[in-house]
Protein backbone atom coordinates (compact mmCIF):
# COMPACT_ATOMS: atom_id res chain seq x y z
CA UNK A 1 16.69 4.57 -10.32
CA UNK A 2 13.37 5.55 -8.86
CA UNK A 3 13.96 9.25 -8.45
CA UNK A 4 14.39 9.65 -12.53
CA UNK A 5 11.17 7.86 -12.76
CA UNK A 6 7.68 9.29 -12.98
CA UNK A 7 4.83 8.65 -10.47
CA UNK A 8 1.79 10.07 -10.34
CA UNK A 9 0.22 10.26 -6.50
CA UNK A 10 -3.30 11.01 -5.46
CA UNK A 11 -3.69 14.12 -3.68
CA UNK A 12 -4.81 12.31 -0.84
CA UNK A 13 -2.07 10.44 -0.38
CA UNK A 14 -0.09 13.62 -0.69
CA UNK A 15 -2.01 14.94 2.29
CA UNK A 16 -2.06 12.23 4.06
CA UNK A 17 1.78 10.80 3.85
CA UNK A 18 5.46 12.33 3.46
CA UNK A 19 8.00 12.69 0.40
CA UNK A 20 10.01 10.21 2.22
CA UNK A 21 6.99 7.41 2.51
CA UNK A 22 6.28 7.79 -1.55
CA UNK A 23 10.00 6.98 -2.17
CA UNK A 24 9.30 3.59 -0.17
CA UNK A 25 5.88 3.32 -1.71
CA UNK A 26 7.41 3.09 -4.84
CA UNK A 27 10.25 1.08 -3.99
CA UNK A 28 7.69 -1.47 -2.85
CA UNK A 29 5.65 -1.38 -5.91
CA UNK A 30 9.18 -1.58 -8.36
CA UNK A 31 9.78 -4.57 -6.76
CA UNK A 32 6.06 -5.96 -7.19
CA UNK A 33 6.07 -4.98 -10.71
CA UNK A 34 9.44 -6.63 -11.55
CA UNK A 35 7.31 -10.35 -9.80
CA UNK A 36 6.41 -12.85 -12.37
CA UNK A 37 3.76 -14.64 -12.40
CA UNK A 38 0.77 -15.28 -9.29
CA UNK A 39 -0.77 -12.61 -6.93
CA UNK A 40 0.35 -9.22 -7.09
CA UNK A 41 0.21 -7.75 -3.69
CA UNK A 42 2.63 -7.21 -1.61
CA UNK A 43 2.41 -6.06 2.35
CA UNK A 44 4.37 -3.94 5.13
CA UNK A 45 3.50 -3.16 9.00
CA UNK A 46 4.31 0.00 10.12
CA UNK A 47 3.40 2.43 13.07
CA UNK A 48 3.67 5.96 13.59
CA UNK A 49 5.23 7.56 16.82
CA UNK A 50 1.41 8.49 18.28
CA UNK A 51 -0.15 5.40 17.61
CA UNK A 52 -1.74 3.47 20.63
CA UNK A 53 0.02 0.32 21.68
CA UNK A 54 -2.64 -2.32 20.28
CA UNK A 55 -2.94 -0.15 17.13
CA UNK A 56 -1.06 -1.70 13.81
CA UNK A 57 -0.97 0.00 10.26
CA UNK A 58 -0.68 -2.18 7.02
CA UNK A 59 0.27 -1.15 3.79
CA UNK A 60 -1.36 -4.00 1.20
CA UNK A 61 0.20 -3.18 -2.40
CA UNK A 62 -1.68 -4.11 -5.37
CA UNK A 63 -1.23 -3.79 -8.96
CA UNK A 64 -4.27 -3.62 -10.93
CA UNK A 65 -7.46 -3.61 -9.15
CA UNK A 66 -8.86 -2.54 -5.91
CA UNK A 67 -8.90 -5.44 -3.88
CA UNK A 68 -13.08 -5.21 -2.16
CA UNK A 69 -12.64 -5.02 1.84
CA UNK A 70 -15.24 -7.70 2.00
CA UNK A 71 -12.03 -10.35 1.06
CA UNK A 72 -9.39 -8.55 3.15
CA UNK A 73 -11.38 -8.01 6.15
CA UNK A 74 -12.34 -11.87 7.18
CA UNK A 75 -8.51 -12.58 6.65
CA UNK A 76 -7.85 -9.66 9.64
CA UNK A 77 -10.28 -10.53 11.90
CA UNK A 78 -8.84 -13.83 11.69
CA UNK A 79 -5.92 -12.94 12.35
CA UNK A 80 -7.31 -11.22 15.48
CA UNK A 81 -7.33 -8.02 14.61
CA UNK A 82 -10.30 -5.32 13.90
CA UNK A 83 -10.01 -3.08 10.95
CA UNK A 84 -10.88 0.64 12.29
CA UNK A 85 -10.35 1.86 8.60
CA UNK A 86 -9.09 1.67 5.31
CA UNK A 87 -7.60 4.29 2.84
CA UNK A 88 -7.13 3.13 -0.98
CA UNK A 89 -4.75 5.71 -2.64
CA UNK A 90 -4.58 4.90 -6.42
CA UNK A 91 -0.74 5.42 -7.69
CA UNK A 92 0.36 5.30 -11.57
CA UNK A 93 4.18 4.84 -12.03
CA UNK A 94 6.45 4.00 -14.95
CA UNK A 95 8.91 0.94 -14.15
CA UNK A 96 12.44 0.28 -15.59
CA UNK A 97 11.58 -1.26 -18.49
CA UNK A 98 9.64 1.50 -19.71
CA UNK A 99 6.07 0.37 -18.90
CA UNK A 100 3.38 2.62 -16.70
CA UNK A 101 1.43 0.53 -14.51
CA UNK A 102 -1.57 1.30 -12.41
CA UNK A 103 -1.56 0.28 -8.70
CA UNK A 104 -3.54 0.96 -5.67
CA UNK A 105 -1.87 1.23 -1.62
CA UNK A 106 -4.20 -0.07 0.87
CA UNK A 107 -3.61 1.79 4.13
CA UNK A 108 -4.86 -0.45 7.30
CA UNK A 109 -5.29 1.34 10.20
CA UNK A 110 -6.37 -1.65 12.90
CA UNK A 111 -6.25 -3.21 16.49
CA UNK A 112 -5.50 -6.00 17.91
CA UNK A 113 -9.10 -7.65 18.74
């Protein structure tokens, strides 16, 4: 279970999101780590209850590397939305089996074009 598990957050992400958003931070990036094989990222849309109606917020999950903004942003724009900004939180966590891995959340704050 996640909650006997270690994880090590940034303090910005502690600043910036809740107790309850970690838990499903790291339930996203258990089940990333448990993927074999190809790309490991992973995404979610979410909003929060202030957020204007044309805004959208994406979580992109990565393990390993920062993905640069100069690959994700062409794929958003094409998509038809602008990127207003972007918030890399760096997040080490132990998985089941044992292993700590080193991941990164992507927080997307954009609007649709």
């Amino acid at each position: 279970m996640l909650e006997k598990r270690h994880a090590q957050f940034s303090p910005g992400y502690q600043g910036t999101f809740s107790p309850g958003e970690a838990v499903q931070d790291l339930e996203e990036l258990d089940q990333l780590a448990r993927h074999d094989g190809g790309l490991a990222i992973q995404a979610r849309a979410y909003r929060k209850p202030d957020d204007a109606h044309n805004a959208l917020r994406l979580k992109l999950y990565l393990l390993g590397e920062v993905m640069p903004l100069s690959v994700s942003l062409p794929i958003f724009e094409n998509l038809g939305m602008k990127v207003i900004a972007e918030d890399p939180f760096p997040i080490t966590f132990d998985t089941e089996d044992g292993w700590t891995r080193e991941a990164v959340v992507l927080d997307f704050l954009m609007e649709r074009a």
